[in-house]
C-alpha atoms as a PDB file:
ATOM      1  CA  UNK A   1      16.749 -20.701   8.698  1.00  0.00           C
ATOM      2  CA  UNK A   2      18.635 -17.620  10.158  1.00  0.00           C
ATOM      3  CA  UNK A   3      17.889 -15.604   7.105  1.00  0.00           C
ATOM      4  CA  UNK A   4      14.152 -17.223   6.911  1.00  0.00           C
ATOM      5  CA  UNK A   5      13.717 -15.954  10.595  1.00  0.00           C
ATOM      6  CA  UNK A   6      15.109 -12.418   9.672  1.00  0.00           C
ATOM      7  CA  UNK A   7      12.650 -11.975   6.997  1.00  0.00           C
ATOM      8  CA  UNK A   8       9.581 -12.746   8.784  1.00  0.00           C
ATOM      9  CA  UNK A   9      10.504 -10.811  12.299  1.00  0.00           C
ATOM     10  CA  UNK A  10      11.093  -7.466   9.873  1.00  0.00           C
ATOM     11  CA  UNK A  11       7.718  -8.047   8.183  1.00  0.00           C
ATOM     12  CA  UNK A  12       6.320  -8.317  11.672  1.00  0.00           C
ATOM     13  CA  UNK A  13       7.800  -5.147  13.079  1.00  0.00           C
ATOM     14  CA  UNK A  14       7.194  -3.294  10.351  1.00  0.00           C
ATOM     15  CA  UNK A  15      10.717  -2.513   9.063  1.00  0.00           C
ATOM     16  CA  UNK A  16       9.834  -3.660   5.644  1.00  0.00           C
ATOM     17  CA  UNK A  17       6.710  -1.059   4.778  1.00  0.00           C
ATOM     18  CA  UNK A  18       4.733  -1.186   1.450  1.00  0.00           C
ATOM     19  CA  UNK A  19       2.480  -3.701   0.418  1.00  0.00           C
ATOM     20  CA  UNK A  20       4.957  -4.280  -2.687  1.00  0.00           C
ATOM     21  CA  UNK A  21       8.465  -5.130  -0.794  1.00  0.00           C
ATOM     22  CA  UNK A  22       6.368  -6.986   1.878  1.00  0.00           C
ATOM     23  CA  UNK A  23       5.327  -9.495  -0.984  1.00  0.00           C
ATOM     24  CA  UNK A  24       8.864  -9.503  -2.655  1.00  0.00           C
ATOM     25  CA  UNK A  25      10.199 -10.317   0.845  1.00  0.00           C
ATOM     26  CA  UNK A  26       7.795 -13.015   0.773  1.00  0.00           C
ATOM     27  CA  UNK A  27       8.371 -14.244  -2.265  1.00  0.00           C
ATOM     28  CA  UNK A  28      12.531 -14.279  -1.271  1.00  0.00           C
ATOM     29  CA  UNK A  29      11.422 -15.934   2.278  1.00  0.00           C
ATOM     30  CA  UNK A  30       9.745 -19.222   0.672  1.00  0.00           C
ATOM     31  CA  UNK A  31      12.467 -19.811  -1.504  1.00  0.00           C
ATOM     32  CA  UNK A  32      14.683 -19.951   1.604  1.00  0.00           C
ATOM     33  CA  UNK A  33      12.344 -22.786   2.818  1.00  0.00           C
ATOM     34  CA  UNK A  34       9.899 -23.965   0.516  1.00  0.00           C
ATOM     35  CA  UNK A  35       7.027 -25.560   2.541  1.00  0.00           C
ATOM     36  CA  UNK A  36       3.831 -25.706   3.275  1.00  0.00           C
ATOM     37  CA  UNK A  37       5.013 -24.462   7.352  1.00  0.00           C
ATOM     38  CA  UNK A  38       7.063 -21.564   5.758  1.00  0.00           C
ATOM     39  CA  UNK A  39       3.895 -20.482   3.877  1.00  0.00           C
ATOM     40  CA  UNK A  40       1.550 -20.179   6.864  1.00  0.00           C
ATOM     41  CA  UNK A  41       4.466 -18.297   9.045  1.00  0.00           C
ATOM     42  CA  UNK A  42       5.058 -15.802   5.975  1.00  0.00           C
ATOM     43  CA  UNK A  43       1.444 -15.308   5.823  1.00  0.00           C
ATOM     44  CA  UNK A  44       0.792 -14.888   9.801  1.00  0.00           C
ATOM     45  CA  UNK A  45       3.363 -12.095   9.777  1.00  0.00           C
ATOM     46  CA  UNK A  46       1.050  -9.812   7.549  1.00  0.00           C
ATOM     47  CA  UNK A  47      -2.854 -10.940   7.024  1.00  0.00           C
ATOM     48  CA  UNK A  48      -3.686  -7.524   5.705  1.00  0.00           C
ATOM     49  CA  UNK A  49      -1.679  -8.356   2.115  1.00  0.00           C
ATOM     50  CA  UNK A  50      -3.341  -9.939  -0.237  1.00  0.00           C
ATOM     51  CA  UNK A  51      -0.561  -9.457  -3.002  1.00  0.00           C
ATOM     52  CA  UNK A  52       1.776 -11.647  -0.092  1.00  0.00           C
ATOM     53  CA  UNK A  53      -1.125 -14.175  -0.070  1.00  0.00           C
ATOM     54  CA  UNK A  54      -1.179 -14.324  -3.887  1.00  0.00           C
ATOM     55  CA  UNK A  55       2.484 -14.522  -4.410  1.00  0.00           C
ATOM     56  CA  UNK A  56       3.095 -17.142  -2.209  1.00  0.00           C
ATOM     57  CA  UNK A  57      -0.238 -19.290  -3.525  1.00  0.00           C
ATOM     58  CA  UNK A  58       1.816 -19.012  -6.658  1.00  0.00           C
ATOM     59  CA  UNK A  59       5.509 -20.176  -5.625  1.00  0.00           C
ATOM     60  CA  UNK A  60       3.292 -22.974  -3.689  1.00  0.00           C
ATOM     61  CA  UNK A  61       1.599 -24.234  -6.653  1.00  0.00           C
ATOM     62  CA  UNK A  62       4.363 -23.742  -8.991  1.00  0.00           C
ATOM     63  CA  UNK A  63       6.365 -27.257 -10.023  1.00  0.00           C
ATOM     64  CA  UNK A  64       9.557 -25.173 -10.050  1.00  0.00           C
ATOM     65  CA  UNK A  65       9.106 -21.734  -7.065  1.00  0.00           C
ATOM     66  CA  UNK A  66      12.385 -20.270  -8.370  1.00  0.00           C
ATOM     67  CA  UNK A  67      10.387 -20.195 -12.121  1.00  0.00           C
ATOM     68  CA  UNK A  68       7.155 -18.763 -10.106  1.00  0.00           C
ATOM     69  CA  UNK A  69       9.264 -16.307  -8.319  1.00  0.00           C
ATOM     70  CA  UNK A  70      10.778 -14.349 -11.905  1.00  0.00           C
ATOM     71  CA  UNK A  71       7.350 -14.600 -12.924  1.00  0.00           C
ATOM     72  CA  UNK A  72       6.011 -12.933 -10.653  1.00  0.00           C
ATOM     73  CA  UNK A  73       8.782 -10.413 -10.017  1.00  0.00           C
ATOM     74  CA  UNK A  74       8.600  -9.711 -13.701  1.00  0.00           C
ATOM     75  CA  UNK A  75       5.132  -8.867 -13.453  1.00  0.00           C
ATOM     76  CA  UNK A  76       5.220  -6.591 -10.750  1.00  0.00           C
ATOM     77  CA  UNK A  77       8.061  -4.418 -12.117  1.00  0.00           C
ATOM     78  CA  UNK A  78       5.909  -4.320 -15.600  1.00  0.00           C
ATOM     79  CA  UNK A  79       2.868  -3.919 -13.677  1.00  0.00           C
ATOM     80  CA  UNK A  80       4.931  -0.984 -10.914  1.00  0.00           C
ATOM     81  CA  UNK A  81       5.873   0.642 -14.646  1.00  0.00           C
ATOM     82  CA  UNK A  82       2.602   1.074 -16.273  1.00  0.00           C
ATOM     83  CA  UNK A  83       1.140   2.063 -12.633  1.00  0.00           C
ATOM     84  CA  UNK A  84       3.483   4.755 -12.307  1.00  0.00           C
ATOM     85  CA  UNK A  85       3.005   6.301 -15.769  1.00  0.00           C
ATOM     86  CA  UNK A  86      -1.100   5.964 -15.486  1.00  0.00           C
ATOM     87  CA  UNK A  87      -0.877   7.726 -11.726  1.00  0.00           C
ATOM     88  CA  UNK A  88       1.479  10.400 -13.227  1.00  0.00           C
ATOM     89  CA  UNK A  89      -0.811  11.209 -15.843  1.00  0.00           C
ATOM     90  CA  UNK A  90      -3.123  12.875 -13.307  1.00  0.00           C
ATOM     91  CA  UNK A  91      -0.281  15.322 -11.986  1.00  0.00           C
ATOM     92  CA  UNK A  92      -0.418  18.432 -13.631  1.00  0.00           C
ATOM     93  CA  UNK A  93       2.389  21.106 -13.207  1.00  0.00           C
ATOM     94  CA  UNK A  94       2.186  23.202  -9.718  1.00  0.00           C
ATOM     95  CA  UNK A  95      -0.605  20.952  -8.241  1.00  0.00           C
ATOM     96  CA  UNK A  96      -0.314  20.065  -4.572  1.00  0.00           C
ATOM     97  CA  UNK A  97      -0.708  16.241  -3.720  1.00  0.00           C
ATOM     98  CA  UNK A  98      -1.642  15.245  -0.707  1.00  0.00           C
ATOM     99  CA  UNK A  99      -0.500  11.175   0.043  1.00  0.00           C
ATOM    100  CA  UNK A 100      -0.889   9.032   3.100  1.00  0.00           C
ATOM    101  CA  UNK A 101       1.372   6.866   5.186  1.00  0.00           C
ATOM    102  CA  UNK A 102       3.658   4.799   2.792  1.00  0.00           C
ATOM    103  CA  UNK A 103       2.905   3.141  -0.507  1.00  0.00           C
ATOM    104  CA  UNK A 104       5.724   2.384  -3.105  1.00  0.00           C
ATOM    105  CA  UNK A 105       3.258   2.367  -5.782  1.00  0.00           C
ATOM    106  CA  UNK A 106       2.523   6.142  -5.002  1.00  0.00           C
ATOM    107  CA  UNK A 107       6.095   6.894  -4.388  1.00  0.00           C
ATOM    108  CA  UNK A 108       6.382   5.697  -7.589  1.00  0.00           C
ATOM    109  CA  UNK A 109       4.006   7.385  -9.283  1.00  0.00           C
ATOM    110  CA  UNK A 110       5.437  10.683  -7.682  1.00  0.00           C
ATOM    111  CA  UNK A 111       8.841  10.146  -8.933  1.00  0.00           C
ATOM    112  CA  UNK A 112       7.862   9.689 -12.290  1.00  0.00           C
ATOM    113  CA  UNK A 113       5.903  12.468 -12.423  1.00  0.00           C
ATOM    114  CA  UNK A 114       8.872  14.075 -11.557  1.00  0.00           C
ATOM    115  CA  UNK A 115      10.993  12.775 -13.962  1.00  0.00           C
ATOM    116  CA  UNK A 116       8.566  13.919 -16.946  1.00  0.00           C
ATOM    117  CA  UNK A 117       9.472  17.161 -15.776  1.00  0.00           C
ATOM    118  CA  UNK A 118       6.137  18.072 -13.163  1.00  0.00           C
ATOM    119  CA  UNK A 119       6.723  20.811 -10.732  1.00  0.00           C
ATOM    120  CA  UNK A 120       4.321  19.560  -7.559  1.00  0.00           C
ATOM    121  CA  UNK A 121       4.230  19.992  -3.375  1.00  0.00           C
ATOM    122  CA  UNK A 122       3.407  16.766  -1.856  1.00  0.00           C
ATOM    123  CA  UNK A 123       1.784  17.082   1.388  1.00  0.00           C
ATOM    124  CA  UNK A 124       1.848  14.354   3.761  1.00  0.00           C
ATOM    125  CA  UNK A 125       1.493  13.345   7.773  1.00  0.00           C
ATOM    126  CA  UNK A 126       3.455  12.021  10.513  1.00  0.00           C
ATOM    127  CA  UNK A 127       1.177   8.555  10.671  1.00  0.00           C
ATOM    128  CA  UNK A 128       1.886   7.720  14.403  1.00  0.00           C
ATOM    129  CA  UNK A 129       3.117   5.760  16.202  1.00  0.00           C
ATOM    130  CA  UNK A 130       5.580   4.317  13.584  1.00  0.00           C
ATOM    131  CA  UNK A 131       5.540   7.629  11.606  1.00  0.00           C
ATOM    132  CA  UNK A 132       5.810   5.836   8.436  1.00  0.00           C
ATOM    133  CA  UNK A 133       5.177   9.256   7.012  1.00  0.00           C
ATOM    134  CA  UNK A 134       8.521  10.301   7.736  1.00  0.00           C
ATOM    135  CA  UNK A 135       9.808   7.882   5.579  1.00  0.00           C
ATOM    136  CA  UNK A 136       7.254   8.818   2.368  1.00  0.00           C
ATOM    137  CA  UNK A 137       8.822  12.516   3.319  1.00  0.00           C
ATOM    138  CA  UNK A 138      12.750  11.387   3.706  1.00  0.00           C
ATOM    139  CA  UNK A 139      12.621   9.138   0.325  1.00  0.00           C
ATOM    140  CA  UNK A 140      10.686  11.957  -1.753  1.00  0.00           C
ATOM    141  CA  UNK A 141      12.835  14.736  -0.731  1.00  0.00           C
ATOM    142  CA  UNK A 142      16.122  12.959  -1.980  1.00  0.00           C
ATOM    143  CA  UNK A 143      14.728  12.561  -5.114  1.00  0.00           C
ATOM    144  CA  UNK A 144      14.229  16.535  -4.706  1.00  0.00           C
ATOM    145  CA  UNK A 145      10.746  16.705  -4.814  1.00  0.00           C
ATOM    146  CA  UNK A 146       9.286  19.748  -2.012  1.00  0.00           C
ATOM    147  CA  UNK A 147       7.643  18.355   1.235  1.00  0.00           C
ATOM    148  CA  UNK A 148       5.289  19.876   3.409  1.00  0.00           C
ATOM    149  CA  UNK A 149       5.009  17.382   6.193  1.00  0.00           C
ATOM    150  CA  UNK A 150       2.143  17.917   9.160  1.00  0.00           C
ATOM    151  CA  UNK A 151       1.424  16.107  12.319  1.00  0.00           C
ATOM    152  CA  UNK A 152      -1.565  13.564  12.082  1.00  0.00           C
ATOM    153  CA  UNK A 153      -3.875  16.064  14.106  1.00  0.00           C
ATOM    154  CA  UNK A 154      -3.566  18.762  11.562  1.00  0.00           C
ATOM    155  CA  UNK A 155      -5.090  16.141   9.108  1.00  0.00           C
ATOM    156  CA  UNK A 156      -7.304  18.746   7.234  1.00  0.00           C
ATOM    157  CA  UNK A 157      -5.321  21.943   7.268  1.00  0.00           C
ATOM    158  CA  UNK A 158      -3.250  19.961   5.086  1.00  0.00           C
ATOM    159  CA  UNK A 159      -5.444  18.425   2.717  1.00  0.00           C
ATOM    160  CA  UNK A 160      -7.220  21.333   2.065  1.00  0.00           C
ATOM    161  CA  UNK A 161      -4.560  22.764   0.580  1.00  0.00           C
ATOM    162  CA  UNK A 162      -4.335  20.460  -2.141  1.00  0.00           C
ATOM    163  CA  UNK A 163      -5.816  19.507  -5.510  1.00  0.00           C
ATOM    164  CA  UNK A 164      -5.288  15.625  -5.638  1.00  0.00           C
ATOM    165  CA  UNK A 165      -5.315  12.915  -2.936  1.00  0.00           C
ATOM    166  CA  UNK A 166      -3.292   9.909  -4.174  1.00  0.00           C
ATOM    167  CA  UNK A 167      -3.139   6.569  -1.151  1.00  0.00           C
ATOM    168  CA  UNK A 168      -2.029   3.559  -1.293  1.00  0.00           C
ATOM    169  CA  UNK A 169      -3.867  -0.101  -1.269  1.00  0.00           C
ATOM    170  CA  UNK A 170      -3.186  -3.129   0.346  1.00  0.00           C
ATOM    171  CA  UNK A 171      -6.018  -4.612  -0.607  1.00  0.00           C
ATOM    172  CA  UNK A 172      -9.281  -4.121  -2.354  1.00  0.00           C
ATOM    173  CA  UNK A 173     -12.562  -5.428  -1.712  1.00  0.00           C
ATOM    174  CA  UNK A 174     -15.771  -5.410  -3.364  1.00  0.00           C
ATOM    175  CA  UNK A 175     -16.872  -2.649  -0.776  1.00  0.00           C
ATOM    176  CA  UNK A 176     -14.008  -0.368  -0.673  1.00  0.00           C
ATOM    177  CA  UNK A 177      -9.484  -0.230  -0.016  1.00  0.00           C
ATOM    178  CA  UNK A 178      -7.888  -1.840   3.091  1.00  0.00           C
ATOM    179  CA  UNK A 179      -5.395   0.549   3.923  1.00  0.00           C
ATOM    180  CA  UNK A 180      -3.324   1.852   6.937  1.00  0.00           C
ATOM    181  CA  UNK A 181      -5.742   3.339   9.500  1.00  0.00           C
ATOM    182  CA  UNK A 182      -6.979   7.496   8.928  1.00  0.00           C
ATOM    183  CA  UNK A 183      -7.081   6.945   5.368  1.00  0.00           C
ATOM    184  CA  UNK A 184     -11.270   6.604   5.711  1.00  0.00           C
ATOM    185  CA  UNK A 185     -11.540   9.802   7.234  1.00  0.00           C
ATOM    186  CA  UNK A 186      -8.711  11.358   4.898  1.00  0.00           C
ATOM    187  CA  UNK A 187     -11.201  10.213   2.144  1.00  0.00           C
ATOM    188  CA  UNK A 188     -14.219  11.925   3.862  1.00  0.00           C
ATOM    189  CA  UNK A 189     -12.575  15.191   4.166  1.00  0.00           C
ATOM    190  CA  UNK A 190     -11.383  15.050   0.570  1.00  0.00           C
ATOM    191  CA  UNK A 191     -15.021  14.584  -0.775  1.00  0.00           C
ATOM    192  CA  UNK A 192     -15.893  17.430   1.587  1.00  0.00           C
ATOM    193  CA  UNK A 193     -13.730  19.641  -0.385  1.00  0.00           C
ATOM    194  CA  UNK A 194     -14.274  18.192  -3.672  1.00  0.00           C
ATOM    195  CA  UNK A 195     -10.458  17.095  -4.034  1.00  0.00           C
ATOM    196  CA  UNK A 196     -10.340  13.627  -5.895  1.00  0.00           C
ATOM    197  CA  UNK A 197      -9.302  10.454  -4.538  1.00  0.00           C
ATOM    198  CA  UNK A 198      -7.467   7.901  -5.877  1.00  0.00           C
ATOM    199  CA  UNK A 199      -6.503   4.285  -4.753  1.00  0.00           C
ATOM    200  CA  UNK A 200      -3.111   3.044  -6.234  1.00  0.00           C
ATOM    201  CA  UNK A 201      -1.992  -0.314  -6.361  1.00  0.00           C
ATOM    202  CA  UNK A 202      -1.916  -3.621  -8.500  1.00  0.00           C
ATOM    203  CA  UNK A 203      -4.740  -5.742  -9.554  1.00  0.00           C
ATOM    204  CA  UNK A 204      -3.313  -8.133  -7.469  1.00  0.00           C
ATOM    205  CA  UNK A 205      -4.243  -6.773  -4.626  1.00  0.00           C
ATOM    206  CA  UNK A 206      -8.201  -8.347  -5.123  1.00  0.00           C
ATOM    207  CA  UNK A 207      -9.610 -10.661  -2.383  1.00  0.00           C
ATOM    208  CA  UNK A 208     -12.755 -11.471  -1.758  1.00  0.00           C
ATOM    209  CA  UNK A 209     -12.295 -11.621   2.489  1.00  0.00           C
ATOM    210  CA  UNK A 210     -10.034 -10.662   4.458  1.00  0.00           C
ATOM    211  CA  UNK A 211      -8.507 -10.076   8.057  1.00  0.00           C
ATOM    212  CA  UNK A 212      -8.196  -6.528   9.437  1.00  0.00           C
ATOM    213  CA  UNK A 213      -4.841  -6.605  11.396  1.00  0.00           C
ATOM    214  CA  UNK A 214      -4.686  -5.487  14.870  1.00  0.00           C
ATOM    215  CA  UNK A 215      -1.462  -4.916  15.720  1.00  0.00           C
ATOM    216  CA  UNK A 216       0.221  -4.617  19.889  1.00  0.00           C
ATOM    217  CA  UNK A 217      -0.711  -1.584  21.495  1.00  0.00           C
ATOM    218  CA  UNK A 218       2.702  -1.187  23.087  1.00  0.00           C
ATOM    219  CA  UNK A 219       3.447   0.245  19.688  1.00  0.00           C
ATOM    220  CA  UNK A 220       1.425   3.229  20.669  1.00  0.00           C
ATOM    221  CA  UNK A 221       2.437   3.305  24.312  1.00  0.00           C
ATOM    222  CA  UNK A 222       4.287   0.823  26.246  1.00  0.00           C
ATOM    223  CA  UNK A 223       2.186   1.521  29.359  1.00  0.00           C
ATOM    224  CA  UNK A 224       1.981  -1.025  32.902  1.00  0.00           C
ATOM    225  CA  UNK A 225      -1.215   0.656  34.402  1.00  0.00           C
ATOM    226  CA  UNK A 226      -3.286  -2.262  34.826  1.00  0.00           C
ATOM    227  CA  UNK A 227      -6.879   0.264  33.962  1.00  0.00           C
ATOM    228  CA  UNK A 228      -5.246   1.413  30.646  1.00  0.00           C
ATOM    229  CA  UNK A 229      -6.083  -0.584  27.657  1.00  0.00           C
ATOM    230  CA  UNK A 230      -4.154   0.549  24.529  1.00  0.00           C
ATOM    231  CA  UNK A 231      -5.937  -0.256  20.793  1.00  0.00           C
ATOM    232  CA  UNK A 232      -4.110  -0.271  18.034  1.00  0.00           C
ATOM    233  CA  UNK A 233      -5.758  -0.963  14.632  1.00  0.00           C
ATOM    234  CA  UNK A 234      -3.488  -0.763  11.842  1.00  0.00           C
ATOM    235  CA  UNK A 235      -5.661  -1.074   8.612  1.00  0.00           C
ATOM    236  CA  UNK A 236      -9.421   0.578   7.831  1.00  0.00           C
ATOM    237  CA  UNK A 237     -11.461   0.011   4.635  1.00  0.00           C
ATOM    238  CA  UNK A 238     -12.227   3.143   2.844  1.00  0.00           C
ATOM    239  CA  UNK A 239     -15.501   2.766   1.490  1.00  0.00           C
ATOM    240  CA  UNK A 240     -15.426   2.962  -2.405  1.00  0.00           C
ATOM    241  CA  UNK A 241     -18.323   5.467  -2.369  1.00  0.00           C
ATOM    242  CA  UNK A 242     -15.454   8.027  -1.317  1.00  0.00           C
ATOM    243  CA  UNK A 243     -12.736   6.746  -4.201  1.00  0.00           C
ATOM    244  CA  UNK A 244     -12.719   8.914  -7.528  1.00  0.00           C
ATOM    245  CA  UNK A 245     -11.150   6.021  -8.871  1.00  0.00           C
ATOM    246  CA  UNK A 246      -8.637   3.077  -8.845  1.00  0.00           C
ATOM    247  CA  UNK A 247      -5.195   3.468 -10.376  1.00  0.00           C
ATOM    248  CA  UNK A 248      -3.229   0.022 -11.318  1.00  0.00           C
ATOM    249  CA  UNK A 249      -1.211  -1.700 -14.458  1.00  0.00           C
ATOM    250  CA  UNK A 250      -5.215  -1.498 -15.989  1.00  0.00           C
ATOM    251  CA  UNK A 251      -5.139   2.173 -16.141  1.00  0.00           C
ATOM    252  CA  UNK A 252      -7.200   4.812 -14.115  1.00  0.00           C
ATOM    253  CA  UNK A 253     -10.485   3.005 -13.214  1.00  0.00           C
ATOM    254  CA  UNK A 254     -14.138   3.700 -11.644  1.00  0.00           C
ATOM    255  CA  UNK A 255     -14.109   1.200  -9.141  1.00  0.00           C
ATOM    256  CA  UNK A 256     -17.265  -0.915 -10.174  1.00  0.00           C
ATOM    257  CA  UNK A 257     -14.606  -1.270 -13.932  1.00  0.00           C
ATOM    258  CA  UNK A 258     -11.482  -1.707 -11.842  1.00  0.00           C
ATOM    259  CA  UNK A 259     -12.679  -4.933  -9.257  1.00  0.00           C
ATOM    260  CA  UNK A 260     -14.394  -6.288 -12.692  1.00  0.00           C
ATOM    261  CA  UNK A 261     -11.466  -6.365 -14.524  1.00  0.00           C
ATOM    262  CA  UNK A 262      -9.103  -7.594 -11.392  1.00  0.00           C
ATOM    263  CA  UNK A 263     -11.291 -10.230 -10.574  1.00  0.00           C
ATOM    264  CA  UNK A 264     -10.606 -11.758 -13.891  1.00  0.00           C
ATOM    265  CA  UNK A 265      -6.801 -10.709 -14.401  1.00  0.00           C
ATOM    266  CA  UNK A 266      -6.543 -12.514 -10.928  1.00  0.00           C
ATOM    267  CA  UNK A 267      -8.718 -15.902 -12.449  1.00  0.00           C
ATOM    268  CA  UNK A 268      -5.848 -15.845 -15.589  1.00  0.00           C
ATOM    269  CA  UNK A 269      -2.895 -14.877 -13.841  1.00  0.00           C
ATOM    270  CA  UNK A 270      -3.567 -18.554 -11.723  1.00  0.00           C
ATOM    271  CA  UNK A 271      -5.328 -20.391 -14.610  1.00  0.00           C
END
C-alpha cells in the first residue's frame, strides 16, 4: 500500500503533470490494489481527467486488469504516435509556436516535428504558481529545440509573435477543452490576431460532464491573514468557438467532426 499511497499523493501535488502519465499512473496504481476503494481514491486525486476516469472504468470492468492495462497502454502509445505525426504536420520550417502549460501530447508533437527535420521557436509561459511551464521549456530544450520563455503577464507579447498556437486537453466537452487555467484567454488573443488554435489530445479524453478542479490556494500563497482569501482554479473550458481545430489519433479535426467521431470511438473502445 506504500507504493499505492505514493502514487496517489504525487497525482495530488502535481508532481506527475500531463493528462497522459496521470492516467498511466493510474492505470499502474489499481493494479497495486485492485478495488472498487482504490478506484474512487485514484479518481478523487484528479476529477479534471477524463482519460484517468476511462482507464480505470476499463481495468474495473476487465475480468483480467493486468490484460486491460496492455490494452490500454498499447493504445495510447499507438494513439501518442499517430497524434504526434498529425500535430507535426501543421509545423512548417521557421514558424514560431506558441504552447501552454504542459501537455505530453504537444511535447510530443514538437519533438517529432523536430525529428523530421523542422527548424521552429516555441514560445511558452511561466504558468504560476507551479510554473509547469518551466518544465515544457527544460524538456524541449534538451531535445535542442530554441525556447523563448515569458512570464504569465506578458501573455500577448508572446503570442503575437507567433504563427501557430498548439495546447493541450484534458478533457473535451461538447462546448469546448478543459484545460489548465489562461488557456481561454490565450485562445481569445489568438483569434484576435488570426493565429490558429489547436487542441491536442486523445479521443479519449470525451465526457459528457465533468468537475472543474479547484485546487488549495496555499499553492498560490501560503498566507495567515484572516481577510485574505486566496482562489485557485486550476482548469477553464475554452470555448470551441475559439479552437481552429482538434488534433488526436483521428487526425486534425473541426470540432463539431472531432466530438462526433470520439463519442463513438469511446462507445467501441468499451463495447
Amino acid at each position: 500500500m506504500e507504493e499505492f499511497e505514493r502514487i496517489i499523493r504525487e497525482i495530488k501535488e502535481v508532481k506527475i503533470q500531463g493528462a497522459n502519465d496521470i492516467a498511466l499512473a493510474g492505470v499502474s496504481a489499481f493494479l497495486l490494489n485492485p478495488t472498487e476503494d482504490s478506484a474512487k481514491k485514484i479518481l478523487e486525486a484528479r476529477p479534471t481527467e477524463p482519460l484517468l476516469q476511462n482507464a480505470i472504468k476499463l481495468l474495473k470492468q476487465s475480468n483480467d486488469p493486468g490484460h486491460g492495462a496492455i490494452n490500454f497502454i498499447r493504445y495510447m502509445k499507438e494513439s501518442e504516435r499517430k497524434t504526434a505525426k498529425f500535430g507535426a504536420s501543421l509545423i512548417g520550417q521557421d514558424m514560431n509556436i506558441f504552447t501552454h502549460c504542459h501537455s505530453t501530447t504537444v511535447m510530443e508533437i514538437l519533438k517529432e516535428a523536430k525529428r523530421q527535420g523542422k527548424n521552429f521557436v516555441v514560445y511558452n509561459l511561466e504558468v504560476a504558481p507551479l510554473y509547469q511551464g518551466r518544465t515544457t521549456a527544460k524538456e524541449l530544450a534538451k531535445e535542442g529545440i530554441k525556447v523563448m520563455h515569458f512570464p504569465d503577464l506578458a501573455a500577448e507579447q508572446a503570442l503575437e509573435k507567433c504563427d501557430l498556437f498548439l495546447f493541450g486537453a484534458d478533457a473535451f466537452l461538447d462546448k469546448g477543452v478543459v484545460n489548465k487555467n489562461g488557456t481561454s484567454v490565450l485562445s481569445e488573443i489568438a483569434k484576435a490576431h488570426k493565429i490558429p488554435s489547436y487542441a491536442c489530445g486523445f479521443s479519449l479524453k470525451y465526457i459528457s460532464k465533468i468537475k472543474i478542479e479547484l485546487r488549495k490556494g496555499k499553492e498560490v500563497w501560503d498566507e495567515r491573514e484572516k481577510n485574505i482569501v486566496v482562489i485557485n482554479p486550476a482548469f477553464e473550458i475554452v470555448d470551441k468557438k475559439y479552437v481552429t481545430g482538434c488534433v488526436s489519433e483521428m487526425g486534425i479535426l473541426k470540432y463539431s467532426e472531432f466530438i462526433k467521431k470520439a463519442k463513438q470511438n469511446l462507445r467501441e473502445f468499451f463495447r
